[in-house]
Protein backbone atom coordinates (compact mmCIF):
# COMPACT_ATOMS: atom_id res chain seq x y z
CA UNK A 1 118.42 152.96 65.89
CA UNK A 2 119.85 152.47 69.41
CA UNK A 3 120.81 148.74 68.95
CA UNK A 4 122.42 149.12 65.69
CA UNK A 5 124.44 151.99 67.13
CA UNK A 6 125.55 150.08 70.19
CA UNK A 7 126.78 147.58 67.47
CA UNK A 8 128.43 150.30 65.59
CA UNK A 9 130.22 151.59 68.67
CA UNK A 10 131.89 147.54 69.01
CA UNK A 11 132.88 147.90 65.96
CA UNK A 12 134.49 151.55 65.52
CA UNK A 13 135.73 150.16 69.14
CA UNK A 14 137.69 147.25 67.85
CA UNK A 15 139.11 149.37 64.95
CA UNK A 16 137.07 148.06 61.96
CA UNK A 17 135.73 150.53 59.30
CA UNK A 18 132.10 151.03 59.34
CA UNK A 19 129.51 151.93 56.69
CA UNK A 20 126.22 153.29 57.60
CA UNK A 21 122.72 153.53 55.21
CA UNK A 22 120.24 155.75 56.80
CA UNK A 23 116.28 155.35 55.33
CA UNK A 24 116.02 159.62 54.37
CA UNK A 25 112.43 158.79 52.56
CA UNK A 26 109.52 156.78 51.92
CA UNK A 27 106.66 156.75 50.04
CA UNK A 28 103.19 154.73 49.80
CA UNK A 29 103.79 150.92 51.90
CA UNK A 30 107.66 151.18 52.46
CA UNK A 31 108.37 148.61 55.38
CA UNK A 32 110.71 150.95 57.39
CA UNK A 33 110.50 154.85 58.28
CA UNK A 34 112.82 157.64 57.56
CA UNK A 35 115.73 157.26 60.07
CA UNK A 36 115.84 153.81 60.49
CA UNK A 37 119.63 152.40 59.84
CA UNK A 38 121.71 149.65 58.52
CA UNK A 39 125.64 149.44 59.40
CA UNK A 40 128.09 147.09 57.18
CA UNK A 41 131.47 146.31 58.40
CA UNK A 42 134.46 145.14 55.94
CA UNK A 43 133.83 141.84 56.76
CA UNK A 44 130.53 142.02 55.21
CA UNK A 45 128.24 141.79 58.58
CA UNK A 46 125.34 143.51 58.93
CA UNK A 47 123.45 145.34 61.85
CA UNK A 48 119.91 146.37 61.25
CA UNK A 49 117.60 146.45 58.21
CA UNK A 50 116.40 149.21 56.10
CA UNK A 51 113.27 147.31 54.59
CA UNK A 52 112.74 144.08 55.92
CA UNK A 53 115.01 142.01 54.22
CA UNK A 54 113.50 144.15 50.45
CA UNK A 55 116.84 145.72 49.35
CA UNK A 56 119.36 144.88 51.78
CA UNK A 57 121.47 143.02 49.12
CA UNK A 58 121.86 146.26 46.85
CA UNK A 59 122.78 148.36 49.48
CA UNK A 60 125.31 146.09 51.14
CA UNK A 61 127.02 145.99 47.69
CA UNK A 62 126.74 150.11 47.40
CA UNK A 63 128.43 150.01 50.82
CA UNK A 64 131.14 147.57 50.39
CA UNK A 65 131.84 150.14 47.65
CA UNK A 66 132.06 153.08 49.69
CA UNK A 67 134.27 150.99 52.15
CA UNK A 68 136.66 150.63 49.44
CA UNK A 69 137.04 154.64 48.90
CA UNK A 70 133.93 155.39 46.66
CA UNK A 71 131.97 158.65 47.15
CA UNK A 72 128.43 158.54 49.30
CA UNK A 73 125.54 157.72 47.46
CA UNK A 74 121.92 158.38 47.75
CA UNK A 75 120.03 155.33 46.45
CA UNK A 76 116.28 155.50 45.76
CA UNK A 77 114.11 152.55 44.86
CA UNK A 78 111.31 153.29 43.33
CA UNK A 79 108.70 150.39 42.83
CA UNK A 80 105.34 150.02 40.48
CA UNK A 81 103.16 147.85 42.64
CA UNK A 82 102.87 145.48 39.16
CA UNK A 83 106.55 145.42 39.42
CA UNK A 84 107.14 145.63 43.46
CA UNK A 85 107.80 141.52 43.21
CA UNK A 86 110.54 141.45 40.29
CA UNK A 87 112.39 144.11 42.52
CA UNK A 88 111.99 143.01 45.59
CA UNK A 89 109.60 145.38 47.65
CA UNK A 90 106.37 143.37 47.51
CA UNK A 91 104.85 146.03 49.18
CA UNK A 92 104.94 148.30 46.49
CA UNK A 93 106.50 151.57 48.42
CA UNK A 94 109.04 153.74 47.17
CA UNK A 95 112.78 154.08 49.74
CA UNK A 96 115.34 156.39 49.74
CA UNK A 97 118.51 155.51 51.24
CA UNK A 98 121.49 157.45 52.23
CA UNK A 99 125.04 155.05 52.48
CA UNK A 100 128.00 156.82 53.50
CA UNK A 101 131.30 155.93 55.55
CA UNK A 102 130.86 156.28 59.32
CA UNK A 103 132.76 158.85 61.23
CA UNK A 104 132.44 158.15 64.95
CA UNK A 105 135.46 161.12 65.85
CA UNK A 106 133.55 163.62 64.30
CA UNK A 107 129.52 164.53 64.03
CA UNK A 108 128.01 161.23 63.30
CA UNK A 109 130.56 159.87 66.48
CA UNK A 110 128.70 162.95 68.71
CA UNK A 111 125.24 162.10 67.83
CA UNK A 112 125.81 158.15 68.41
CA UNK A 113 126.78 159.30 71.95
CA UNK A 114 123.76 161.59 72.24
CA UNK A 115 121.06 158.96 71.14
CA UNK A 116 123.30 156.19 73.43
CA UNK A 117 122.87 158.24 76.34
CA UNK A 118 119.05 158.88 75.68
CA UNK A 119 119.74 162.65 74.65
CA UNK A 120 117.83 164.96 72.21
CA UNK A 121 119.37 166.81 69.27
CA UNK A 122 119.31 166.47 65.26
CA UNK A 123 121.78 165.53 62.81
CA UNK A 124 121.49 167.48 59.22
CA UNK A 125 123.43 166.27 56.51
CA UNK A 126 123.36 167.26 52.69
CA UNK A 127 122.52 165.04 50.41
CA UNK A 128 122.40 166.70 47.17
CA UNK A 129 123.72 169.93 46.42
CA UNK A 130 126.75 171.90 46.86
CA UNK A 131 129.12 170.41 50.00
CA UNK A 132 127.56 167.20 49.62
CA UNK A 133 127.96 164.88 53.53
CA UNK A 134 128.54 168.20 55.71
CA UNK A 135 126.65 167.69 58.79
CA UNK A 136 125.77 170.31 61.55
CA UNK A 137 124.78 169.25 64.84
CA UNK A 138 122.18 170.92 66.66
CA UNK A 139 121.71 169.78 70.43
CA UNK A 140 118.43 170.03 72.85
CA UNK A 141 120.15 173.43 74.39
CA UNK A 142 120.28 174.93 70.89
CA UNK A 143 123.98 174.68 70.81
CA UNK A 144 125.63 173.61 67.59
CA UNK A 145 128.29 172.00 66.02
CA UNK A 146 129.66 171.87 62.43
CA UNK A 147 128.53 173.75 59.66
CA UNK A 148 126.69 172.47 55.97
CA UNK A 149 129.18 175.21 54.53
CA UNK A 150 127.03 178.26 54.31
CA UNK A 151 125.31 180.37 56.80
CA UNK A 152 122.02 180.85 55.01
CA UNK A 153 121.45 176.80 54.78
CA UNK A 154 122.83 176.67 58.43
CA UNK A 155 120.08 178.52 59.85
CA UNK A 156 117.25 177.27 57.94
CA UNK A 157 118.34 173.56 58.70
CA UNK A 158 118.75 174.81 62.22
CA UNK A 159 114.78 176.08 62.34
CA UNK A 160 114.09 172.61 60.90
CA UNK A 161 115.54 170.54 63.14
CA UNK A 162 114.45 172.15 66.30
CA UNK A 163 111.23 171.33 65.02
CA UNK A 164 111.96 167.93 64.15
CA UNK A 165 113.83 166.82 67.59
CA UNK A 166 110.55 167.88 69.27
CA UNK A 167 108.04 166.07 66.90
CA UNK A 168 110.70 162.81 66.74
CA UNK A 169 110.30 162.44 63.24
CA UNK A 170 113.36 162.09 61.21
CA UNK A 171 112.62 163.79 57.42
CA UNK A 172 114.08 164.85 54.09
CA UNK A 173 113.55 168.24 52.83
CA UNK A 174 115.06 170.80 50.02
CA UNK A 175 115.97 174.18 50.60
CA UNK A 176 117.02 176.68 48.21
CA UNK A 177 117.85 173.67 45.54
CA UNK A 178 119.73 171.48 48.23
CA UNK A 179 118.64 168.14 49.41
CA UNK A 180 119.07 167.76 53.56
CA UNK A 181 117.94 165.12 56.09
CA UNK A 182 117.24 165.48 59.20
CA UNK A 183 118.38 162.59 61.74
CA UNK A 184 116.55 162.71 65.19
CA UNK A 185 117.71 161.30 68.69
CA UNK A 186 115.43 161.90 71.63
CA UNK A 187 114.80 160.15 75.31
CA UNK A 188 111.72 157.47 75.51
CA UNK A 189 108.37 160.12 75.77
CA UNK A 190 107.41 160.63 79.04
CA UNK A 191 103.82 159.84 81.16
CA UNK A 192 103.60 161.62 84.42
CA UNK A 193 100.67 159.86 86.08
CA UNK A 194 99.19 161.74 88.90
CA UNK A 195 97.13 159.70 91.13
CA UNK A 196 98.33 156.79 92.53
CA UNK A 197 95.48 154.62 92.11
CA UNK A 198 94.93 150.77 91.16
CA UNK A 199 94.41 152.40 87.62
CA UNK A 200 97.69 154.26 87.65
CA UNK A 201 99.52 150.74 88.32
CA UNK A 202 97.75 149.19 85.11
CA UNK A 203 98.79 152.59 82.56
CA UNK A 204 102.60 152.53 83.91
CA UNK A 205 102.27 148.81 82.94
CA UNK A 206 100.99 149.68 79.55
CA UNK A 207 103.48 153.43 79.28
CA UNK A 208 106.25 150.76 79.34
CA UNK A 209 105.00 148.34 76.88
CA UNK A 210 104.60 151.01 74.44
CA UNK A 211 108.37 152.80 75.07
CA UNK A 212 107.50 155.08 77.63
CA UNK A 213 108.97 156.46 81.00
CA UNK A 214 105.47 156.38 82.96
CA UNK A 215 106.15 158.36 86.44
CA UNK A 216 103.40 158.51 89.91
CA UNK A 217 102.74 161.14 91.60
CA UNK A 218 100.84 161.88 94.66
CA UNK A 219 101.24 163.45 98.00
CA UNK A 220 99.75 160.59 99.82
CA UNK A 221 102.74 158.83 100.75
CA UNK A 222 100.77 155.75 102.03
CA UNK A 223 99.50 155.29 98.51
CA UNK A 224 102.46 156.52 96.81
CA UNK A 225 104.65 153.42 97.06
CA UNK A 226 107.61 152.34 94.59
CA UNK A 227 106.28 147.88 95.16
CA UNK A 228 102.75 149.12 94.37
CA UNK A 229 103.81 150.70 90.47
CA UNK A 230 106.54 148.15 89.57
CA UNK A 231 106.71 149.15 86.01
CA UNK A 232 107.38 152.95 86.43
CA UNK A 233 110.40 154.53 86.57
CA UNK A 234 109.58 156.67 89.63
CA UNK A 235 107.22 157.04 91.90
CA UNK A 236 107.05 160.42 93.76
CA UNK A 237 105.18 161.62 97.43
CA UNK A 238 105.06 165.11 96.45
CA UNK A 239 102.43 167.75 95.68
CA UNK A 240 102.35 168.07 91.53
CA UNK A 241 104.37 171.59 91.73
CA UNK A 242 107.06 170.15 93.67
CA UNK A 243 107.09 166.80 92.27
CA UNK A 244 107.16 168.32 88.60
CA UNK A 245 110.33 170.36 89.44
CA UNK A 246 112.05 167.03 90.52
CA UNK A 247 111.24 166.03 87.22
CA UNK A 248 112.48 168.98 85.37
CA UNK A 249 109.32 170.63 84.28
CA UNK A 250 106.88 169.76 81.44
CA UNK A 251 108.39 169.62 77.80
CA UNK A 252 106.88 169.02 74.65
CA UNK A 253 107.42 165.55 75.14
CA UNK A 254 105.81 165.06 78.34
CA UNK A 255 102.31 163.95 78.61
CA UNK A 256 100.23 164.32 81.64
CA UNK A 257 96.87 161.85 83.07
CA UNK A 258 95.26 162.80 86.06
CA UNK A 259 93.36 160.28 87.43
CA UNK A 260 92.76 161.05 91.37
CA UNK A 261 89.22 162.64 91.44
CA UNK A 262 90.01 164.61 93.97
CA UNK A 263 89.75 168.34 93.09
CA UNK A 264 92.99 169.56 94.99
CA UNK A 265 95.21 167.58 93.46
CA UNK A 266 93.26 167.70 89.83
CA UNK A 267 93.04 171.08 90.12
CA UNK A 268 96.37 171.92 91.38
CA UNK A 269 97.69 169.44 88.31
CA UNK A 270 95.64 170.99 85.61
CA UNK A 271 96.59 174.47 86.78
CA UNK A 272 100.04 173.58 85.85
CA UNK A 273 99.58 171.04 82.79
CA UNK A 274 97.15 173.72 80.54
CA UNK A 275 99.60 176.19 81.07
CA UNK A 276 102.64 174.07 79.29
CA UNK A 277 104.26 172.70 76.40
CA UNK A 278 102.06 169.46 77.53
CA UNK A 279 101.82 166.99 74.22
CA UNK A 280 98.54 165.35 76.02
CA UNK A 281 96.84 166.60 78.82
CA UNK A 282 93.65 163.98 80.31
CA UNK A 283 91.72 164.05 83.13
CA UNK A 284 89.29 161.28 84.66
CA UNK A 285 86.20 161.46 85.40
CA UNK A 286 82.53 161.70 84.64
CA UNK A 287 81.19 163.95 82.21
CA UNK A 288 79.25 165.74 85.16
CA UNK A 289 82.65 165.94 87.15
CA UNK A 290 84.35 167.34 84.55
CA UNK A 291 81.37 170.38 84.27
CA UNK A 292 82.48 170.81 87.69
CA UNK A 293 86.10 170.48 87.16
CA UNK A 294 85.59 173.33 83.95
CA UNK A 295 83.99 176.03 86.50
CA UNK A 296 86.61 175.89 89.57
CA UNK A 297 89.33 175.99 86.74
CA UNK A 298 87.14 179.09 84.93
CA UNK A 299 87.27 181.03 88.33
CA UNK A 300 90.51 180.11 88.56
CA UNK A 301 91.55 181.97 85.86
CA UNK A 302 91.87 179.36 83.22
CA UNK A 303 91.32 180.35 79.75
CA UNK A 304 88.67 178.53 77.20
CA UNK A 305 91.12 178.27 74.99
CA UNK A 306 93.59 176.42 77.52
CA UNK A 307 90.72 174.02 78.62
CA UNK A 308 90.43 173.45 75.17
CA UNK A 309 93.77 171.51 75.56
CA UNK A 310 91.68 168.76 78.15
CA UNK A 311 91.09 165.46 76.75
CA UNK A 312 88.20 165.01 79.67
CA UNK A 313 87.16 162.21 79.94
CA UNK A 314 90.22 160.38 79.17
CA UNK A 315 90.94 157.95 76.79
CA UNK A 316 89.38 156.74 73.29
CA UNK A 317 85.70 155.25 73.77
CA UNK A 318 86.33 151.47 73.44
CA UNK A 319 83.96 150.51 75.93
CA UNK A 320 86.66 150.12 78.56
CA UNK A 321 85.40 148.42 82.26
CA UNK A 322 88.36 147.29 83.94
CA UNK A 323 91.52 148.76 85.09
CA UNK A 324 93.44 146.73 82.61
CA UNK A 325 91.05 148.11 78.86
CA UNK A 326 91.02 151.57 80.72
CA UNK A 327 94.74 152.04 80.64
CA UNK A 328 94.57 150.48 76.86
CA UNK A 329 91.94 153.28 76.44
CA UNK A 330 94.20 155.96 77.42
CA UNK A 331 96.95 154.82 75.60
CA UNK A 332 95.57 154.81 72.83
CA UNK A 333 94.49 157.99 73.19
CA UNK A 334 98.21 159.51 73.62
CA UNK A 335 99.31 157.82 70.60
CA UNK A 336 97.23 158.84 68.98
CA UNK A 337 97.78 162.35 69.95
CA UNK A 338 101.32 161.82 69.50
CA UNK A 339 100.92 160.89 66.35
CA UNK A 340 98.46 163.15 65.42
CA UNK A 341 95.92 160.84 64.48
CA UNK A 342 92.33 160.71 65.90
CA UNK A 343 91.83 157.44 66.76
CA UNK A 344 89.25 155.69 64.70
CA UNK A 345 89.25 152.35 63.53
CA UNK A 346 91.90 151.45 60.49
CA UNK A 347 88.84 149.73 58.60
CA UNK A 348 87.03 153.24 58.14
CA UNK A 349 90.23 155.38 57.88
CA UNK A 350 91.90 155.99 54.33
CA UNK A 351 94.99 156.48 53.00
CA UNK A 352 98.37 155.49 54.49
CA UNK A 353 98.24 152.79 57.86
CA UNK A 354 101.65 153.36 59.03
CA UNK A 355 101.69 157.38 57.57
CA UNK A 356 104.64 159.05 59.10
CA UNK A 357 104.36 160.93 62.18
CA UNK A 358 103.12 164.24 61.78
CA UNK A 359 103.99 167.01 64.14
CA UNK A 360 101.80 167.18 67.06
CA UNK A 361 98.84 168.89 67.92
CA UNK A 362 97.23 169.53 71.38
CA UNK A 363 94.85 167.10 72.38
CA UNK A 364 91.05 168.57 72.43
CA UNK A 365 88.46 168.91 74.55
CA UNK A 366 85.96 165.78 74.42
């Protein structure tokens, strides 16, 4: 979404009329997921796709449409696999799309800023219903702006999209015989990596392949160097209460791996981590150190069910040996996580590959 809105900003910015289609819903193989956008200018340029080249045509026309004065529209394509060539999704899904004139001096001009500046906070806007295109504006703080023209709906989409900034997953959904989506901006997830170790180097490498903000930690200044972890964002000397301050605490989504071995700082970590709105927590580490690991944290005062949170030993079992497959091990595991998915091969897994993300749960003990 980002790139087409930094388009969309040169365009609003050079005083050309702008419409926007927003994927609200998809069903079975569509190519793109809810939230993913399309912008049309009155020249007839485009920025962005809504299925991978499927049913671009069609909506273009809808918006040169709108762009003329016609109402919003919410277009759905619904497509037989028998039929899914004819039409134009060979894929066979079923897309929803939402086309409507872009606004950048009120709500939809806000949220562009928000995502631009790599904010969190959710867009609702009614789609079908009674005060169809009224938007309210919920930000990360919980304040709000706008209104979808009655209190009732105005709480109830605010529930929802508290939920939905948190879990990143933009999503359509009726209440009380309306039709709403929710729109979703949030930062790149965060990693905070505590160790800095020769493994720690190779997961910031692969955090920032995937999209993530990987951070070091470790109080060892002569280890924790900024040349020696090139790829993440920040690399901190600092015991893990202290450092995590700098960083602003532990949201929901923040995921921690601890890789030092070395009980005080593990320890001091985990104290912290099981106690949070943590995403992922994982820990290195044989399964006999992490026996060990479970009894100091016991007589600490940790609960079973907050140990329960520990994916120890890290990472899915891919038969990882070097730095390099560990960190892909790991990775893989917080993805997964993320996504709520457990990690298994696609060959043995039915239903939907590319299901939409589901909120997510905390990691488990392995």
């Amino acid at each position: 979404m980002k790139d087409v809105m930094e388009v969309v900003g040169d365009w609003v910015g050079a005083g050309e009329p702008v419409a926007l289609a927003t994927v609200v819903d998809t069903k079975k193989s569509a190519p793109q997921p809810p939230g993913t956008k399309m912008a049309i200018n009155e020249q007839g340029r485009m920025a962005g796709a809504v299925s991978g080249g499927c049913v671009e045509g069609q909506v273009v026309q809808v918006a040169e449409g709108i762009l003329k004065g016609g109402a919003p529209q919410l277009l759905e394509y619904g497509i037989a696999d028998e039929d899914a060539w004819n039409v134009g999704l060979p894929c066979g899904g079923e897309i929803s799309i939402w086309v409507e004139t872009y606004d950048d001096e009120g709500l939809q001009g806000r949220f562009r800023e928000l995502g631009q500046r790599g904010g969190r906070g959710a867009l609702t806007t009614v789609l079908q219903g009674e005060n169809v295109g009224e938007k309210l504006l919920l930000h990360e703080d919980e304040t709000r702006d706008g209104s979808l023209g009655d209190q009732e709906l105005d709480e109830a989409a605010i529930s929802k999209a508290a939920s939905a900034m948190w879990s990143e997953r933009s999503e359509l959904y009726e209440h009380d015989g309306q039709t709403l989506f929710i729109d979703v901006a949030a930062p790149p997830p965060r990693l905070i990596i505590f160790g800095a170790v020769d493994f720690a180097a190779q997961l910031a490498a692969a955090a920032k392949l995937a999209g993530w903000r990987a951070f070091v930690v470790d109080p060892r200044k002569r280890f924790a160097e900024a040349d020696r972890f090139p790829e993440a964002e920040r690399v901190i000397a600092a015991w893990p209460d202290k450092a995590l301050d700098e960083l602003g605490g532990i949201d929901r989504a923040t995921s921690i791996a601890v890789l030092t071995h070395d009980p005080k700082l593990d320890d001091a970590v985990l104290k912290i981590a099981l106690r949070s709105d943590a995403q992922y927590i994982g820990a290195m580490g044989s399964r006999r150190a992490q026996a060990k690991r479970r009894e100091r944290l016991v007589a600490e005062g940790v609960t079973d069910e907050e140990l329960g949170r520990l994916a120890a030993p890290i990472g899915l079992d891919i038969g990882a040996l070097s730095a390099a497959e560990t960190a892909i091990s790991i990775m893989g595991e917080i993805t997964a996580v993320r996504r709520g998915r457990e990690g298994g091969r696609l060959k043995t897994v039915k239903g939907r590959i590319h299901d939409a993300a589901r909120d997510p749960e905390p990691a488990q003990a392995r």
